[in-house]
N, C-alpha and C. Protein backbone atom coordinates (compact mmCIF):
# COMPACT_ATOMS: atom_id res chain seq x y z
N UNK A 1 0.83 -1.19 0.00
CA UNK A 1 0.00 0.00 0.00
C UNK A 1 0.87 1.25 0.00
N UNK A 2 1.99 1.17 0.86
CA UNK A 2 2.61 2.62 0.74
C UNK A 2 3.31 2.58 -0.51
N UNK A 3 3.78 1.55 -0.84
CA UNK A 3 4.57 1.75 -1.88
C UNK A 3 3.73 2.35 -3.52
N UNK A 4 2.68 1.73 -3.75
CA UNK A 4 1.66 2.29 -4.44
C UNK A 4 1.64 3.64 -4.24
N UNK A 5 0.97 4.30 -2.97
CA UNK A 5 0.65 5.41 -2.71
C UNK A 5 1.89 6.55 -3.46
N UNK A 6 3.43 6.06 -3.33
CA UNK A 6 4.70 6.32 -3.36
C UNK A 6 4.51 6.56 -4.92
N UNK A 7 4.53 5.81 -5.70
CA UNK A 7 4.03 5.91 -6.84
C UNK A 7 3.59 6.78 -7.44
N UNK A 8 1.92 6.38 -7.26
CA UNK A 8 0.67 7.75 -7.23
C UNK A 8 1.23 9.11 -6.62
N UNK A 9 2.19 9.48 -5.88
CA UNK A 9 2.45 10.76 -5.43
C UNK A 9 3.68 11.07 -6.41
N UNK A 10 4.54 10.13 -6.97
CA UNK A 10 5.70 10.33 -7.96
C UNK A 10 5.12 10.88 -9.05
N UNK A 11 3.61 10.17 -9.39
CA UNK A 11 3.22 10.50 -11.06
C UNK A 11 2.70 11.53 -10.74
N UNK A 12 1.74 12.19 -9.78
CA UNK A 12 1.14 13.34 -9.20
C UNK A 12 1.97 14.76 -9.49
N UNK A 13 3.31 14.28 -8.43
CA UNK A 13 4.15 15.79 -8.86
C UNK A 13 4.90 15.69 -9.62
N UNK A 14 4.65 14.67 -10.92
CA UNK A 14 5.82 14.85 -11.62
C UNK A 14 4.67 15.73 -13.04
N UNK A 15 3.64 15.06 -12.91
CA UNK A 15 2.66 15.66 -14.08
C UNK A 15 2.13 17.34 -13.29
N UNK A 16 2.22 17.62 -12.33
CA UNK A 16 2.35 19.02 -11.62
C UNK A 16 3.14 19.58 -12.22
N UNK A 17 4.73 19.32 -12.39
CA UNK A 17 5.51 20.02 -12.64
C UNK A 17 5.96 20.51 -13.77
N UNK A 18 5.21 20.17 -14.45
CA UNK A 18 5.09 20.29 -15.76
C UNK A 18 4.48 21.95 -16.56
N UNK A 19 5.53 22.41 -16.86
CA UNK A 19 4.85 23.76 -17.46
C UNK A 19 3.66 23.29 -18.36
N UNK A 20 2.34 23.92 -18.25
CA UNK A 20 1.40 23.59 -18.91
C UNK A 20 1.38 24.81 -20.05
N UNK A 21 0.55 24.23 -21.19
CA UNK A 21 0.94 25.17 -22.45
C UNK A 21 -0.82 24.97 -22.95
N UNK A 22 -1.36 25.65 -23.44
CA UNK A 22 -2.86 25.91 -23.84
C UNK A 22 -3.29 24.21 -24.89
N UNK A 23 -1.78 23.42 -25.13
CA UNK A 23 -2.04 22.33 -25.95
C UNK A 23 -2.10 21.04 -25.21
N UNK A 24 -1.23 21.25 -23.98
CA UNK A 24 -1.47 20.09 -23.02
C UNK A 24 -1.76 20.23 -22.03
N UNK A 25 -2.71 21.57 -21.51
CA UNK A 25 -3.46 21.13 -19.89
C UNK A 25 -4.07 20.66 -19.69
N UNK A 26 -5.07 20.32 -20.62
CA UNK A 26 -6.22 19.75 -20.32
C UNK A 26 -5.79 17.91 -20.29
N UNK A 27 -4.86 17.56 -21.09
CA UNK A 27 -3.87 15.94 -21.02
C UNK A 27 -3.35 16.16 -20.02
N UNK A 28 -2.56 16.94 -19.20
CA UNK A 28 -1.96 16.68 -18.12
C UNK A 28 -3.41 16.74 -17.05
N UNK A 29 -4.42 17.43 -16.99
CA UNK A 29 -5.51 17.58 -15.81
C UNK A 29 -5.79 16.30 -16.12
N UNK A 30 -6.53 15.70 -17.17
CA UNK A 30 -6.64 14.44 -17.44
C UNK A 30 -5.87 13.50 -16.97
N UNK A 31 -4.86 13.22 -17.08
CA UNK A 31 -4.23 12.45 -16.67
C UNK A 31 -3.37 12.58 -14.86
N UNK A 32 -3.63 13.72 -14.18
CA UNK A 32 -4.01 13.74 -12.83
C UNK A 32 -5.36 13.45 -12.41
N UNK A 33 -5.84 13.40 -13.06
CA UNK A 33 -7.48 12.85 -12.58
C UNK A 33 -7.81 11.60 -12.80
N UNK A 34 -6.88 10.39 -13.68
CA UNK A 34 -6.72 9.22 -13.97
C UNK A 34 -6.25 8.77 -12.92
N UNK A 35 -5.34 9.20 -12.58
CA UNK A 35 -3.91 9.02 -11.81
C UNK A 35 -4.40 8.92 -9.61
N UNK A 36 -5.03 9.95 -9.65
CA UNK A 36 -5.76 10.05 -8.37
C UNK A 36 -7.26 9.36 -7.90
N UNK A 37 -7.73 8.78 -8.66
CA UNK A 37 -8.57 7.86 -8.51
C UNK A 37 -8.12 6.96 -7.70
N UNK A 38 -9.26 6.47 -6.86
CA UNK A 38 -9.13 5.07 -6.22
C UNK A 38 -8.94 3.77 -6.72
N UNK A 39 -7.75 3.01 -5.86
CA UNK A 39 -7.31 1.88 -6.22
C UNK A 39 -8.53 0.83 -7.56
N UNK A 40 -9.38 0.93 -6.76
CA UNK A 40 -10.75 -0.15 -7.25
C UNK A 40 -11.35 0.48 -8.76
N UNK A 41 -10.86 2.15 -8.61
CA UNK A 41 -11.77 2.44 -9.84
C UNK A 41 -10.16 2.93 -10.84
N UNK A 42 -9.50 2.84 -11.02
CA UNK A 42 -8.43 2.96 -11.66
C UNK A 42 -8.21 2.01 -12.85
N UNK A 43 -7.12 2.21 -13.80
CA UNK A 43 -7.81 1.30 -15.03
C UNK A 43 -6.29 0.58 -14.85
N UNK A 44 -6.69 -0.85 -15.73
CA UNK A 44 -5.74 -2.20 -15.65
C UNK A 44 -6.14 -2.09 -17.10
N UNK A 45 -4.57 -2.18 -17.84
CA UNK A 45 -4.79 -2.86 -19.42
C UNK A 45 -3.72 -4.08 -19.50
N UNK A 46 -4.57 -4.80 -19.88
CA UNK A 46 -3.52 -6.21 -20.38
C UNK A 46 -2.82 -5.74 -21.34
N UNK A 47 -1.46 -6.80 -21.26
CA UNK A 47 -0.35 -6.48 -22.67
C UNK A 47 -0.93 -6.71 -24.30
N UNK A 48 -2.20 -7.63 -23.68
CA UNK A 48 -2.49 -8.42 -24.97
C UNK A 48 -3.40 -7.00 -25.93
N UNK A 49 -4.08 -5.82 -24.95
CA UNK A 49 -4.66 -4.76 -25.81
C UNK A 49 -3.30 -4.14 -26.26
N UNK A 50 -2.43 -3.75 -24.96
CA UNK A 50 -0.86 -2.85 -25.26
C UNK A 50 -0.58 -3.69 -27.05
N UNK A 51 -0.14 -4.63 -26.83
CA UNK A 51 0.07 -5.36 -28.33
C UNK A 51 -1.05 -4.98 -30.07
N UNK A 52 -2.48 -4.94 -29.62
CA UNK A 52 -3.34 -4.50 -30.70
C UNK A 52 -3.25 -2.88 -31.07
N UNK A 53 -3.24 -2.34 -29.78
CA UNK A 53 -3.42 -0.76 -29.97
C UNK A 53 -1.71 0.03 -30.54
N UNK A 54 -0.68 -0.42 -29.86
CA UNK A 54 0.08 0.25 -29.44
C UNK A 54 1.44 -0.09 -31.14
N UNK A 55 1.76 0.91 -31.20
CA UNK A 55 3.04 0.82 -32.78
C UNK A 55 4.07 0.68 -32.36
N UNK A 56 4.93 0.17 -32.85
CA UNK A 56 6.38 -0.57 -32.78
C UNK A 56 6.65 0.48 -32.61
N UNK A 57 7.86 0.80 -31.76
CA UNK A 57 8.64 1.94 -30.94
C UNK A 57 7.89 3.33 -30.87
N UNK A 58 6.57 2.92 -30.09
CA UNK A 58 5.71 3.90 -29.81
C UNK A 58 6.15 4.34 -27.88
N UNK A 59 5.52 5.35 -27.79
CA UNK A 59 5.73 5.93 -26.41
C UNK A 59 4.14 5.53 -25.10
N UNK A 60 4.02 5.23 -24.73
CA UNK A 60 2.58 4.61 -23.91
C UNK A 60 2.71 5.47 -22.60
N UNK A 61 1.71 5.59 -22.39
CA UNK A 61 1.31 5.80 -20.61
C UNK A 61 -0.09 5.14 -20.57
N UNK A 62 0.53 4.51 -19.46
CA UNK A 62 -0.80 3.79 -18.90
C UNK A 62 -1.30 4.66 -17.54
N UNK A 63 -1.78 5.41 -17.10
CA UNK A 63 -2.27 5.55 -15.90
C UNK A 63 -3.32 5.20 -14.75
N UNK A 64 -2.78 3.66 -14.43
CA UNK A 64 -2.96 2.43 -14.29
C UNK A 64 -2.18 1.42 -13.60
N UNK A 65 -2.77 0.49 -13.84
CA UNK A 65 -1.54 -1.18 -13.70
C UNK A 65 -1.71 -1.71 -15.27
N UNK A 66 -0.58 -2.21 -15.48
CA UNK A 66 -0.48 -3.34 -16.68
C UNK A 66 -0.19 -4.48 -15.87
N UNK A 67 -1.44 -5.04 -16.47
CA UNK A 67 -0.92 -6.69 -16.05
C UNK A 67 -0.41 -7.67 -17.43
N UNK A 68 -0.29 -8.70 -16.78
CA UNK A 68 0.28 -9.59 -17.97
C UNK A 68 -0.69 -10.62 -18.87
N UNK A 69 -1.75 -10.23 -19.10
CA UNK A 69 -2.48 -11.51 -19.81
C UNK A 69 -2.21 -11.25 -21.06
N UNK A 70 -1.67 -11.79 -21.76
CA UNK A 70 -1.46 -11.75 -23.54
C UNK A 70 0.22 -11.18 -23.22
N UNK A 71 0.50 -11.09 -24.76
CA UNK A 71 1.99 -11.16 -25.42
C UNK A 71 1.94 -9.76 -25.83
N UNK A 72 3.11 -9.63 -25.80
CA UNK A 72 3.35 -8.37 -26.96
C UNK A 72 4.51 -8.57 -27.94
N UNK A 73 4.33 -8.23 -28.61
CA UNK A 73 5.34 -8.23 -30.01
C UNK A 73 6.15 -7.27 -30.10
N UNK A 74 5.66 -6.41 -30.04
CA UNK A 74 6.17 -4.71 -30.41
C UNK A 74 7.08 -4.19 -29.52
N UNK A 75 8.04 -3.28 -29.77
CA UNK A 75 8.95 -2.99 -28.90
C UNK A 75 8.50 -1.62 -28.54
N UNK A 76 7.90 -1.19 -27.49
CA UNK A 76 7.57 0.46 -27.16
C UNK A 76 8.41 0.27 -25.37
N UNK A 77 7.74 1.73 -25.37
CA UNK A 77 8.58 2.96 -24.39
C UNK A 77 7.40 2.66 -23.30
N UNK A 78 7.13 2.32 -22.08
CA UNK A 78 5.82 2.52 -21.22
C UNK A 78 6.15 2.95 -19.83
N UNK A 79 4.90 3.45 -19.57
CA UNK A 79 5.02 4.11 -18.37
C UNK A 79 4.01 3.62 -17.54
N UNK A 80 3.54 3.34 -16.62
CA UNK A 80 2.51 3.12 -15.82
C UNK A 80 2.67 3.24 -14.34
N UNK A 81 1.38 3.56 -13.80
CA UNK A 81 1.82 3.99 -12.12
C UNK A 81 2.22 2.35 -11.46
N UNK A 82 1.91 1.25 -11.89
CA UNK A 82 2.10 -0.45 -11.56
C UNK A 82 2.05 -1.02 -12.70
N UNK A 83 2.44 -2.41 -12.36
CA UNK A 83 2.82 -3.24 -13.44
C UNK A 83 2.50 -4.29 -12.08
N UNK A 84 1.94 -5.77 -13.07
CA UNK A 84 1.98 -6.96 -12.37
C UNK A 84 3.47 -7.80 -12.95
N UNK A 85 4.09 -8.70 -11.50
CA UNK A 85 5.32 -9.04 -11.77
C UNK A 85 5.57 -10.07 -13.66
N UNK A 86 3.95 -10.19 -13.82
CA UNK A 86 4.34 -11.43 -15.61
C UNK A 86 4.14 -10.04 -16.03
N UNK A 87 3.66 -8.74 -15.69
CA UNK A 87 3.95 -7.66 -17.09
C UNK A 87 4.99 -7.48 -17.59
N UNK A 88 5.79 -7.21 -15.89
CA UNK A 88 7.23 -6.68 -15.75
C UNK A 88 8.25 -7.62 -17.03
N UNK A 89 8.06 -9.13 -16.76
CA UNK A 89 8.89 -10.06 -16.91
C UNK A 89 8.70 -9.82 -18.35
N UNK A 90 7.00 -10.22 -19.23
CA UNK A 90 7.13 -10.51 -20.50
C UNK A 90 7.67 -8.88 -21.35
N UNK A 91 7.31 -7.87 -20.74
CA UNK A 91 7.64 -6.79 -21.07
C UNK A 91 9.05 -6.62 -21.75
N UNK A 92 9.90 -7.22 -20.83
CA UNK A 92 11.38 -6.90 -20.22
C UNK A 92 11.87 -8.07 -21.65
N UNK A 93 11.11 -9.26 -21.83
CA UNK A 93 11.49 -9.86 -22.57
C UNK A 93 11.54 -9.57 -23.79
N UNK A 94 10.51 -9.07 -24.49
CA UNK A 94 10.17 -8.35 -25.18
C UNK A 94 10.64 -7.16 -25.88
N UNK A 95 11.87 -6.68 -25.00
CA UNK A 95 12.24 -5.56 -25.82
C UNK A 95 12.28 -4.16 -25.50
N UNK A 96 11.01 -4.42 -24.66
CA UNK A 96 10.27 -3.32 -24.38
C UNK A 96 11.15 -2.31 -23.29
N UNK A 97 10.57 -0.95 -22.99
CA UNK A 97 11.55 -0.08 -22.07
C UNK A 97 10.56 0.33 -21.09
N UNK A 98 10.38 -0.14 -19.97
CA UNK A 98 9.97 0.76 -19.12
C UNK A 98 10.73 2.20 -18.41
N UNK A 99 9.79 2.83 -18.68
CA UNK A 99 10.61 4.25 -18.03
C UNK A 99 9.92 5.26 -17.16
N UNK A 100 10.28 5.94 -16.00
CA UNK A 100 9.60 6.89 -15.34
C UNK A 100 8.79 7.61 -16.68
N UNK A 101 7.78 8.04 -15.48
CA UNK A 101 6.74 9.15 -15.87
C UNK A 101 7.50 10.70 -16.41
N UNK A 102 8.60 10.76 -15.32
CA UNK A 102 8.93 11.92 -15.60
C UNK A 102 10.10 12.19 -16.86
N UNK A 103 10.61 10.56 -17.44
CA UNK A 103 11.01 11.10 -18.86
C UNK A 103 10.41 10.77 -19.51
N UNK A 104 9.22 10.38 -19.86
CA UNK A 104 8.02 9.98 -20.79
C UNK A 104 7.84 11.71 -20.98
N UNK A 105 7.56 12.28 -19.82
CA UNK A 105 6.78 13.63 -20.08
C UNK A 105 7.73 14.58 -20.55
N UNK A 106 9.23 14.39 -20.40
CA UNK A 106 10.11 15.20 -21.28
C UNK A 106 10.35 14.76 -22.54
N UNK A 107 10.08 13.36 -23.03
CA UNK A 107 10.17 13.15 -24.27
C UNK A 107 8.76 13.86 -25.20
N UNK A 108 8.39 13.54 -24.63
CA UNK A 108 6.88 14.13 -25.22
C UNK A 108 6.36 13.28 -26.33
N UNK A 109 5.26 13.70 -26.85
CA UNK A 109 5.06 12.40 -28.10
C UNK A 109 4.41 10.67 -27.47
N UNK A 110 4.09 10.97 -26.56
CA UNK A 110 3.67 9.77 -25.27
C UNK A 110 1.80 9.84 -25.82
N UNK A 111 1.49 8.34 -26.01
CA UNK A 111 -0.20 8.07 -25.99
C UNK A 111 -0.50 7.76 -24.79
N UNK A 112 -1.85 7.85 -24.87
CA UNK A 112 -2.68 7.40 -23.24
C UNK A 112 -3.09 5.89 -23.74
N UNK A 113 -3.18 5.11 -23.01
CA UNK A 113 -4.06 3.61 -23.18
C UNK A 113 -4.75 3.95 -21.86
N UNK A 114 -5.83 3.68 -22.20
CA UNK A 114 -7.20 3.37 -21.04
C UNK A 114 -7.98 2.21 -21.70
C-alpha cells in the first residue's frame, strides 16, 4: 500500500511540474485525474490490448496497472503507475523499455491507453 501510494504521489508531482501550455493542460488535468482515482476504480490494461493498440517503438502511458495476460510483439517505451510481476517479466522480454513518468513527459510524443 505505501509503496503504491509512493508511486501515485511520484506521477502526481511529476505531471504538476510540468509547465502547462494551452495544448497540453487539459492531457496533463486528465491524466491527474486518472492518476488520483481510487485503487478499485483505476484502469488495468492487459499487454495483450498494449500489443493491438500500441506501434512498434511507440511511447505509452498507462495511468494504471499493466498486467500480464497476452503477449506483446512490439517494442515500445511505457510508463505506468504499476505493473503486475508477468507484465514486468514478459515486457522486459520483449524488448520493451519501461521508463519513469517523468522522462516519458520530457520526451513528449507519449499516448494514453485506457
Amino acid at each position: 500500500m505505501e509503496i503504491e501510494n509512493t508511486q501515485i504521489n511520484t506521477w502526481i508531482d511529476a505531471l504538476s511540474s510540468v509547465k502547462s501550455t494551452e495544448k497540453n493542460a487539459k492531457l496533463l488535468a486528465y491524466l491527474r485525474k486518472l492518476a488520483s482515482k481510487p485503487k478499485r476504480q483505476r484502469i488495468s490494461v492487459n499487454l495483450s490490448k498494449l500489443d493491438k493498440v500500441a506501434k512498434a517503438n511507440e511511447s505509452i502511458v498507462v495511468p494504471g496497472k499493466v498486467l500480464g495476460d497476452g503477449n506483446i510483439k512490439k517494442q515500445i517505451s511505457i510508463t505506468a503507475i504499476g505493473y503486475s510481476a508477468s507484465a514486468i517479466d514478459k515486457l522486459k522480454g520483449s524488448g520493451c523499455k519501461i521508463v519513469d513518468i517523468k522522462e516519458m513527459i520530457k520526451g513528449g510524443g507519449a499516448r494514453i491507453i485506457i
